[in-house]
Protein backbone atom coordinates (compact mmCIF):
# COMPACT_ATOMS: atom_id res chain seq x y z
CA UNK A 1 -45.17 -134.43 -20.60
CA UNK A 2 -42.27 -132.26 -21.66
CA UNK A 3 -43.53 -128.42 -22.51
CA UNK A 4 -42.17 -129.43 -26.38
CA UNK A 5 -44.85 -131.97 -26.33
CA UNK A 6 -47.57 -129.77 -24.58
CA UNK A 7 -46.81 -127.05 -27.03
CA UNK A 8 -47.88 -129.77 -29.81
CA UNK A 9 -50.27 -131.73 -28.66
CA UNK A 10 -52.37 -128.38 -27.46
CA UNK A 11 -52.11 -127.60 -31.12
CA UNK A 12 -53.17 -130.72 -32.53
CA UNK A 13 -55.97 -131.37 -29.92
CA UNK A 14 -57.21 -128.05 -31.02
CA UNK A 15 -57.53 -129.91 -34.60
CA UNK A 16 -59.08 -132.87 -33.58
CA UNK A 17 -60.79 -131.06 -31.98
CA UNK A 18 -65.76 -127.76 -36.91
CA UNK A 19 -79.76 -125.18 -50.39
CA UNK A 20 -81.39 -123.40 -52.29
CA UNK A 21 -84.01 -121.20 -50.79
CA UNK A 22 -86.12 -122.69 -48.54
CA UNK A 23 -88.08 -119.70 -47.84
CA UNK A 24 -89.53 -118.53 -44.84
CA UNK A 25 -90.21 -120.27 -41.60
CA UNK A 26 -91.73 -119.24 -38.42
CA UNK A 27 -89.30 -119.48 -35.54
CA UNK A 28 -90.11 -121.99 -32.80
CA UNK A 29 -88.02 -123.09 -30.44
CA UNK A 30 -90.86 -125.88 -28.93
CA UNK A 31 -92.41 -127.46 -32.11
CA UNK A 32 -90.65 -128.62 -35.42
CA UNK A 33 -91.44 -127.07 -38.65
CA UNK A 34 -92.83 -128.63 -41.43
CA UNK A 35 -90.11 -127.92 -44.32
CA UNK A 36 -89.81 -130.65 -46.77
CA UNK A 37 -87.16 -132.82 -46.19
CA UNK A 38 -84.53 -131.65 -44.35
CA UNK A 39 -82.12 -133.90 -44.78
CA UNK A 40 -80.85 -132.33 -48.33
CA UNK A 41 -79.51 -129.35 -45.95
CA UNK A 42 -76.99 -131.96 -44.32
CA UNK A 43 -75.20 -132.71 -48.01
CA UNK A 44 -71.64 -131.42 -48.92
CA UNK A 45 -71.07 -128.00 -48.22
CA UNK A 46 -71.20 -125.58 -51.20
CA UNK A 47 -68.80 -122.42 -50.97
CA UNK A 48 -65.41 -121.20 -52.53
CA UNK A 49 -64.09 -119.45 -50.30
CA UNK A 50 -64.85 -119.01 -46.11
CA UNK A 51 -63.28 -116.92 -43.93
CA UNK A 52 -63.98 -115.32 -40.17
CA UNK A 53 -63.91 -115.56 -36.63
CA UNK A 54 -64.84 -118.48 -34.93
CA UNK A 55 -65.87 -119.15 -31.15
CA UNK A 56 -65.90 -122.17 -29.10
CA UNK A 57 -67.40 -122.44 -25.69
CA UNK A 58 -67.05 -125.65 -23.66
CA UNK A 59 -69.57 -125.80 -20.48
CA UNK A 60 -68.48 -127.33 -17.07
CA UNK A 61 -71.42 -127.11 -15.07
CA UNK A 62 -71.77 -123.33 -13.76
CA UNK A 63 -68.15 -122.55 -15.38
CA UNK A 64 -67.44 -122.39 -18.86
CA UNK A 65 -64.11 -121.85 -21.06
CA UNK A 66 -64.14 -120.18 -24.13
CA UNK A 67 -61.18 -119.40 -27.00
CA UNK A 68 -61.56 -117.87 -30.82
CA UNK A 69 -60.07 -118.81 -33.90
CA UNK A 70 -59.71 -116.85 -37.06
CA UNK A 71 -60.41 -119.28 -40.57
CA UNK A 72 -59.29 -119.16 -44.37
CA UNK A 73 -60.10 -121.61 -46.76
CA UNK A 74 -61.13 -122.65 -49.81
CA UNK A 75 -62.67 -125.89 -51.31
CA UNK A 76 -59.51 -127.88 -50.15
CA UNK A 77 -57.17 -125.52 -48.42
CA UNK A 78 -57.40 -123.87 -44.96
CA UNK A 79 -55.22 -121.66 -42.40
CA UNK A 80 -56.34 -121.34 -38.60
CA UNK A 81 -54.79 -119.65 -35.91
CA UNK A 82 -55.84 -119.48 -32.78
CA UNK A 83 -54.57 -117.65 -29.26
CA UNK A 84 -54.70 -119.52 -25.98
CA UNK A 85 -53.63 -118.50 -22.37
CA UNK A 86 -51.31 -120.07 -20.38
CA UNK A 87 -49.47 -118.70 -16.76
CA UNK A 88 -46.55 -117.11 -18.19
CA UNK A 89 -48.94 -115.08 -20.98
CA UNK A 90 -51.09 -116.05 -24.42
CA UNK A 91 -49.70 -118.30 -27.11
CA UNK A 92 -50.96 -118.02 -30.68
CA UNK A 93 -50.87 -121.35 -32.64
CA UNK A 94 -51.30 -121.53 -36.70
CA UNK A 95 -52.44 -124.64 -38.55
CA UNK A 96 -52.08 -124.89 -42.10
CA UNK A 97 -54.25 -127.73 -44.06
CA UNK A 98 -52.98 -128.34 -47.58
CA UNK A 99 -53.25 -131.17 -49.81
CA UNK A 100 -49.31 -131.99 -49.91
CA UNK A 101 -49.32 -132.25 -45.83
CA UNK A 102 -50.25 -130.32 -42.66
CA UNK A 103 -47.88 -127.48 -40.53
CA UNK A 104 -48.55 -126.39 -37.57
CA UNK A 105 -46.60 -123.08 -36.47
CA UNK A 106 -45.64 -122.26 -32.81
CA UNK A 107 -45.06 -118.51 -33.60
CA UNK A 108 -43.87 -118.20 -29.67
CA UNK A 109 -40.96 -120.82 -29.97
CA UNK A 110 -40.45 -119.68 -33.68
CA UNK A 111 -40.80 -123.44 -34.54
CA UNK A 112 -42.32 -124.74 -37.63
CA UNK A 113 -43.27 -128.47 -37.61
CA UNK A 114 -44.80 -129.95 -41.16
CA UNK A 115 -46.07 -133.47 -41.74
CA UNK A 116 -44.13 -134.76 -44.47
CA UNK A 117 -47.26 -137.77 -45.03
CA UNK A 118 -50.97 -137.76 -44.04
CA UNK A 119 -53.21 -135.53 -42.91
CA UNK A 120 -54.32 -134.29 -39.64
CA UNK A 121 -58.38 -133.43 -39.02
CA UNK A 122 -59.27 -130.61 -40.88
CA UNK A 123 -60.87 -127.23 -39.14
CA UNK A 124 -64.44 -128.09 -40.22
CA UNK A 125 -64.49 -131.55 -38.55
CA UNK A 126 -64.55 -129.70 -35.77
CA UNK A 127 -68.32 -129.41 -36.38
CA UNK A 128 -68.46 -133.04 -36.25
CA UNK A 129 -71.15 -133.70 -39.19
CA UNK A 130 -70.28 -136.31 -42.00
CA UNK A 131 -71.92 -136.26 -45.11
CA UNK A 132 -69.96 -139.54 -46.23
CA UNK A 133 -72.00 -142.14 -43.55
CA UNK A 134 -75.35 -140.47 -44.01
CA UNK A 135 -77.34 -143.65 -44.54
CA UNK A 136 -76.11 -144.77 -41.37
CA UNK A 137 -77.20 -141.15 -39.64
CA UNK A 138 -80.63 -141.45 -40.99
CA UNK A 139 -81.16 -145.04 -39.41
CA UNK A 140 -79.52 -143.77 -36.12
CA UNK A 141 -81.16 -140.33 -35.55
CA UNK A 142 -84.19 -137.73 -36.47
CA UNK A 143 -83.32 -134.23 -37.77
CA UNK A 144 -86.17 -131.94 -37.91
CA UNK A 145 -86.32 -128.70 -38.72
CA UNK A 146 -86.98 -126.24 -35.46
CA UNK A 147 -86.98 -123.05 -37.12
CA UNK A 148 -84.90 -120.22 -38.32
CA UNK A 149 -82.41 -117.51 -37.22
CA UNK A 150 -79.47 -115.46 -37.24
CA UNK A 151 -75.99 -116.46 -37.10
CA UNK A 152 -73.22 -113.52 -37.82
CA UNK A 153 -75.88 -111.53 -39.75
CA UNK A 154 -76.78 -114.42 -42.23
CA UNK A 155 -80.24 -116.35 -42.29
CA UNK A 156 -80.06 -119.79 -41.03
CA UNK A 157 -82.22 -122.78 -40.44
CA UNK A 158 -82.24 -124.30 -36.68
CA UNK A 159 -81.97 -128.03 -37.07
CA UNK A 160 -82.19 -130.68 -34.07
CA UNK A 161 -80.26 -134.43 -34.67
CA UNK A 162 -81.73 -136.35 -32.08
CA UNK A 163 -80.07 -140.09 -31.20
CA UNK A 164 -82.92 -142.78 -31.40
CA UNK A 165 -80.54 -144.48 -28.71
CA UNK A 166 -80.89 -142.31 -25.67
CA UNK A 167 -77.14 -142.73 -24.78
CA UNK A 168 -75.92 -140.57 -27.02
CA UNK A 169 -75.87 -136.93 -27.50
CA UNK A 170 -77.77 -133.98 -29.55
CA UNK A 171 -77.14 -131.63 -32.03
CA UNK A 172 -78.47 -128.16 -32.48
CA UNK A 173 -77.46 -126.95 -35.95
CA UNK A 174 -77.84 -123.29 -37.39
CA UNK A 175 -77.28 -123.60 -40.90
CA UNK A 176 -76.86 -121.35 -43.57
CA UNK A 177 -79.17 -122.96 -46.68
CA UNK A 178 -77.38 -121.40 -49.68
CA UNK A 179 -73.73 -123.15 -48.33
CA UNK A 180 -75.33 -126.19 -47.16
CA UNK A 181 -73.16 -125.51 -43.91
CA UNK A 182 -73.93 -124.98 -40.31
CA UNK A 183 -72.38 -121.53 -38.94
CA UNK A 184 -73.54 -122.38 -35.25
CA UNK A 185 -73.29 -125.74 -33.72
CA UNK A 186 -74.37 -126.76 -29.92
CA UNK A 187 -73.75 -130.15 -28.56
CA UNK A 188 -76.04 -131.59 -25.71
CA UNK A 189 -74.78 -134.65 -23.34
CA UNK A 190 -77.59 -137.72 -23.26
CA UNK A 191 -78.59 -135.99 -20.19
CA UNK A 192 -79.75 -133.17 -22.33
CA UNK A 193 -77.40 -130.39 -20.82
CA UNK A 194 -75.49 -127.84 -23.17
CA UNK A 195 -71.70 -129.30 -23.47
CA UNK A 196 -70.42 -127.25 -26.34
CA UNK A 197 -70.92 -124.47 -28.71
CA UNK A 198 -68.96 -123.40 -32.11
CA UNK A 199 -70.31 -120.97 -34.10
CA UNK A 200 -69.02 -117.73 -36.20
CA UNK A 201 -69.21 -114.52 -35.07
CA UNK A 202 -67.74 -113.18 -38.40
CA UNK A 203 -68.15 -114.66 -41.50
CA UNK A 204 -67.60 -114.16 -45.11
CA UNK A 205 -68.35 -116.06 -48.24
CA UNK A 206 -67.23 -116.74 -51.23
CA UNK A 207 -64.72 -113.52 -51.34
CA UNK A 208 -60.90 -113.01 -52.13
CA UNK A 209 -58.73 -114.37 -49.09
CA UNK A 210 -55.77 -112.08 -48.71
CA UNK A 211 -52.90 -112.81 -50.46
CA UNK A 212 -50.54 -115.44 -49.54
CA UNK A 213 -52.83 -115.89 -46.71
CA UNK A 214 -52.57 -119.67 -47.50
CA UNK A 215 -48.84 -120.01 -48.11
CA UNK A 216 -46.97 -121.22 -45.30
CA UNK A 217 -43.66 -119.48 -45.74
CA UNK A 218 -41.80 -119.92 -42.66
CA UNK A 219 -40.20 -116.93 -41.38
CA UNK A 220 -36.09 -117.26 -42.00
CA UNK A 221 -35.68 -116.64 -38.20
CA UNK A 222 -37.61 -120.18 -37.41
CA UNK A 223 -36.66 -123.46 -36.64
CA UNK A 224 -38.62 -125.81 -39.10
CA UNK A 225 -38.69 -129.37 -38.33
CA UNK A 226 -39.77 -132.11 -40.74
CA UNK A 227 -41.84 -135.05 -38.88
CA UNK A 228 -43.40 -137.99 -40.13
CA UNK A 229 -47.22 -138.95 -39.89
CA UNK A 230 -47.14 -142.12 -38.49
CA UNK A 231 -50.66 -143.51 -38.78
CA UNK A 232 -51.82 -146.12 -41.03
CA UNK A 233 -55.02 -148.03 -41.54
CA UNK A 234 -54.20 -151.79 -39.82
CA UNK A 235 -55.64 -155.10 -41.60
CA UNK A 236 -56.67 -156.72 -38.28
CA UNK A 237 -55.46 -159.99 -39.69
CA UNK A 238 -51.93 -158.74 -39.69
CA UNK A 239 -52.37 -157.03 -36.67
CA UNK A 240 -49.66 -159.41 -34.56
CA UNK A 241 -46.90 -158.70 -37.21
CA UNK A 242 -47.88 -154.89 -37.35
CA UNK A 243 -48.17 -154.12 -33.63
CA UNK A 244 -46.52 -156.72 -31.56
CA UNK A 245 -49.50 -157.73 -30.22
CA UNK A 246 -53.07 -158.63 -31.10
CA UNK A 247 -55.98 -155.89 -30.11
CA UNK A 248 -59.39 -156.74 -28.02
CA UNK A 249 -62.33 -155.99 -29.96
CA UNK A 250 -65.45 -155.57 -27.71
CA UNK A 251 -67.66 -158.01 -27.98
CA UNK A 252 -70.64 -155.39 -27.04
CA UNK A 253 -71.67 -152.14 -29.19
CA UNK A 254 -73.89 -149.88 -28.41
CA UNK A 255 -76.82 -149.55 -30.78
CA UNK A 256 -76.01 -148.76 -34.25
CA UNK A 257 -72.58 -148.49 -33.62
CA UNK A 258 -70.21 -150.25 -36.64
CA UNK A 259 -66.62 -150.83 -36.94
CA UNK A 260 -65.32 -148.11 -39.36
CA UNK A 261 -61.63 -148.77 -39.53
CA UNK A 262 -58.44 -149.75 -37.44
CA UNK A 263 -54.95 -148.02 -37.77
CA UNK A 264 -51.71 -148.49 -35.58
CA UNK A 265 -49.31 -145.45 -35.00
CA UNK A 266 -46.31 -144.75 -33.26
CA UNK A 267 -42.74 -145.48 -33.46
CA UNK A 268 -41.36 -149.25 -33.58
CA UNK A 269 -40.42 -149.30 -30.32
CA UNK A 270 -43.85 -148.22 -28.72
CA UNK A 271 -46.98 -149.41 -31.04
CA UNK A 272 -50.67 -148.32 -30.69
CA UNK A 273 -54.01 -149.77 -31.85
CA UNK A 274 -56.69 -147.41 -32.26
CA UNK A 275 -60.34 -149.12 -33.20
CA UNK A 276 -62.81 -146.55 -34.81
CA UNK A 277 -66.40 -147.28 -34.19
CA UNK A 278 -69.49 -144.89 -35.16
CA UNK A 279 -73.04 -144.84 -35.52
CA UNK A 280 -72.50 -142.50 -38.84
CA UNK A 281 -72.39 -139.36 -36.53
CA UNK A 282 -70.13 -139.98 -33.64
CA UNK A 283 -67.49 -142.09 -32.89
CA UNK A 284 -65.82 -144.01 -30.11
CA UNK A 285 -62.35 -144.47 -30.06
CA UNK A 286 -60.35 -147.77 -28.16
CA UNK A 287 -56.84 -146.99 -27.75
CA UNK A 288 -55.03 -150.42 -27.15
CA UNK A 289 -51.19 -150.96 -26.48
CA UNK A 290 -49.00 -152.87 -23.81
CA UNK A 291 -48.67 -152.41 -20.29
CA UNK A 292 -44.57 -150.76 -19.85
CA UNK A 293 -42.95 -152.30 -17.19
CA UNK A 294 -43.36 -150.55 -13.99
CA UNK A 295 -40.69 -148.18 -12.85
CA UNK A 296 -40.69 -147.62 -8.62
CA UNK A 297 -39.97 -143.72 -8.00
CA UNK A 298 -36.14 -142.42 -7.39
CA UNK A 299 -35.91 -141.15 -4.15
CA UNK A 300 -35.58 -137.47 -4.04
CA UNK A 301 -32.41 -135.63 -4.35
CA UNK A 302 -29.70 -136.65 -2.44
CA UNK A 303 -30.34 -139.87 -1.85
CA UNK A 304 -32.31 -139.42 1.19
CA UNK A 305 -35.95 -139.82 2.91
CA UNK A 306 -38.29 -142.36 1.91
CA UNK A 307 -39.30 -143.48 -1.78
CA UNK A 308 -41.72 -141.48 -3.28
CA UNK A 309 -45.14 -142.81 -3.89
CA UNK A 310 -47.37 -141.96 -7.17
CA UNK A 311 -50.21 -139.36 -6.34
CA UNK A 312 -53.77 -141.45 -5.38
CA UNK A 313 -57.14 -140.02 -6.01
CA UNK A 314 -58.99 -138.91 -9.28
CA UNK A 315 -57.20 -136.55 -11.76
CA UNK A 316 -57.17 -132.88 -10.95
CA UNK A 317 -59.83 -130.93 -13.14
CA UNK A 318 -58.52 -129.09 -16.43
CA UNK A 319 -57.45 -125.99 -15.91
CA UNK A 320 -60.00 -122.91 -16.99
CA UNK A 321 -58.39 -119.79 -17.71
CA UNK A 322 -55.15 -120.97 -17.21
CA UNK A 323 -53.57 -123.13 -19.36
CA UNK A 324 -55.88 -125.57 -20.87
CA UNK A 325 -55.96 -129.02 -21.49
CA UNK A 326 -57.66 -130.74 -24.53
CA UNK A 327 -60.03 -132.02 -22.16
CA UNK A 328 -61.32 -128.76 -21.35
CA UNK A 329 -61.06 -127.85 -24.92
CA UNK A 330 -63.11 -130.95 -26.38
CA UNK A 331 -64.79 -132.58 -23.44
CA UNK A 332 -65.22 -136.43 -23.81
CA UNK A 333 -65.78 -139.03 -21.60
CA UNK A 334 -62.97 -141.64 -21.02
CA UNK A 335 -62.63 -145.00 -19.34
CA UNK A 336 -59.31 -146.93 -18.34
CA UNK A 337 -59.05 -150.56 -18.17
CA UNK A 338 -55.90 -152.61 -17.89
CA UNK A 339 -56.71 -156.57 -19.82
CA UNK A 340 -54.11 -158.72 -19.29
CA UNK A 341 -50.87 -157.21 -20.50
CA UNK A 342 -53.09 -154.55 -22.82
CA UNK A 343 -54.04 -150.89 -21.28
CA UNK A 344 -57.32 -149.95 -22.98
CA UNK A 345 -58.72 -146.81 -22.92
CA UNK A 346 -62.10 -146.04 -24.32
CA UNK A 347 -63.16 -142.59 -25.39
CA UNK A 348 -65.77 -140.53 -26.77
CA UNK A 349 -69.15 -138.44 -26.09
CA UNK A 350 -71.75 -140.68 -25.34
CA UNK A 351 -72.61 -142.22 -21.73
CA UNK A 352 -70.16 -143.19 -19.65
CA UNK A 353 -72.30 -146.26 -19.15
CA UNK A 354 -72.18 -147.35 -22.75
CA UNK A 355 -68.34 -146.94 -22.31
CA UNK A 356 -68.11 -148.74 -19.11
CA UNK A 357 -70.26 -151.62 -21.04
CA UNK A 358 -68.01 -152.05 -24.25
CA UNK A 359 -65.20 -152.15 -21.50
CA UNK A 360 -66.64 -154.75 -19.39
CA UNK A 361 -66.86 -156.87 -22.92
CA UNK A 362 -63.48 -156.87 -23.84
CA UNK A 363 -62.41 -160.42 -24.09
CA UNK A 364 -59.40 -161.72 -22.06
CA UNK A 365 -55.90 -161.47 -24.18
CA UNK A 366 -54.46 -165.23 -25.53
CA UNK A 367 -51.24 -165.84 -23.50
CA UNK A 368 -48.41 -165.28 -25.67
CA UNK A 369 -49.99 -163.60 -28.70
């Protein structure tokens, strides 16, 4: 991957990458609390303006990687910028979120690039709760209330999501009742071990954002480059014409899990199907495209010593502290399969065995189609 590309898709996988009064109720971190229902706390969040400092921890084991962001938005408008380290010193990275397209500014290349179409995943899907599937949430998981807290000096309720299907993981959410939004977030693996935590450390609501603060004026010393968003939802019955070829669709789901949607993106030359499922909460992606023609390795320079051989073995870990990956950022688990003339590669956060399973499904591609 060319450092252009790195430079991006660090800064996009760092996007895909977030009531009334209920009164007062006795912490306890063992026992639910009785409180109603608790559901209505889980609706569309209610605030004009939010703004702070955000922190995300990702847990490997013993080690652990953390980075901050700073937030503006309002009600359909948000900035974030965030600083990351890398060997040769920290890189900041700005997003911008409006509703005529999406920038995202390298400050340390003094390169602007701007979606011309579409929209990339906003700063609060980070947090990874949908309000627009929640019939399908409530039939796939139990949210009870656990009890209440503290998050960035403001009173929040604890809240547990808990999979019926034991292959999939939990949510711990602290959230504030009179937004209807969570300012602290953990994420458990089915295993029930701590994989992820974002949650403010400063926050304010519903006051002035600076000025211009949401304005993305590119400096006149900047290279801005115009790109297009090439994603679009894909009618699977046109899928041949669209793509080239025809996508695998598994023939085994985990529990609860639906088809939400299919899209194709890329340029002409080099298609890819991406198959959306979810269980209303989380969702498993299936990447599909064709098999490029193997290319044996040059020999090195000169012209002389043997032919190089590709590296064997598993992938080297991401790198903590150093540069990051987006694995390290947003840990999922991922499975690679090669079907026919189709690579497939499966990923999201719930078992690897569920993965492995929907994998092992896949039907056989038709010759020639």
């Amino acid at each position: 991957m060319t450092r252009r590309n790195r430079w991006c898709f660090v800064a996009l996988a760092a996007l895909l990458v977030i009531a009334a009064d209920w009164g007062w109720v006795q912490r306890d971190r063992d026992r639910p609390v009785r409180l109603g229902d608790p559901w209505h706390l889980l609706g569309s969040p209610r605030f004009k303006t939010l703004q702070g400092k955000i922190q995300v921890t990702v847990f490997w084991g013993e080690r652990s990687f953390s980075w901050e962001m700073e937030l503006w938005a309002d009600t359909d408008r948000s900035r974030v910028q965030f600083t990351l380290p890398f060997p040769d010193g920290p890189r900041q990275f700005v997003t911008f979120n409006l509703p005529e397209g999406t920038w995202v500014w390298l400050p340390f290349a003094k390169r602007a690039l701007r979606y011309e179409s579409g929209t990339l995943p906003t700063w609060h899907e980070m947090w990874q709760i949908r309000t627009d599937k929640m019939d399908l949430v409530k039939n796939n998981y139990t949210l009870q209330v656990m009890g209440r807290d503290r998050v960035a000096g403001r009173f929040c309720l604890v809240l547990e999501l808990a999979p019926r299907a034991k292959g999939n993981p939990t949510r711990k959410l602290w959230v504030h009742p009179p937004i209807a939004f969570p300012l602290r977030v953990e994420r458990y693996s089915p295993e029930r071990q701590l994989e992820m935590r974002i949650a403010f450390t400063e926050v304010r609501i519903d006051e002035p954002l600076p000025l211009l603060i949401l304005d993305p004026r590119v400096p006149p010393d900047w290279r801005e480059e115009a790109l297009p968003f090439q994603r679009q939802r894909l009618d699977l019955s046109r899928a041949h014409e669209v793509l080239g070829f025809l996508p695998l669709l598994p023939t085994w789901l985990p529990p609860g899990y639906v088809l939400e949607g299919a899209y194709a993106f890329g340029e002409y030359r080099w298609k890819v199907a991406h198959l959306v499922y979810t269980d209303g909460l989380n969702v498993i992606s299936v990447f599909q495209h064709p098999i490029p023609r193997k290319r044996p390795f040059p020999p090195p320079p000169g012209g002389f010593g043997p032919r190089r051989e590709p590296p064997k073995g598993p992938p080297p870990p991401p790198l903590l502290g150093k540069s990051p990956s987006a694995q390290a950022m947003f840990p999922q688990r991922v499975v690679v399969r090669e079907v026919g003339n189709l690579l497939v590669v499966i990923v999201s956060e719930v078992t690897k065995e569920w993965l492995d399973r929907m994998a092992d499904s896949l039907p056989s591609p038709v010759p020639g189609r």
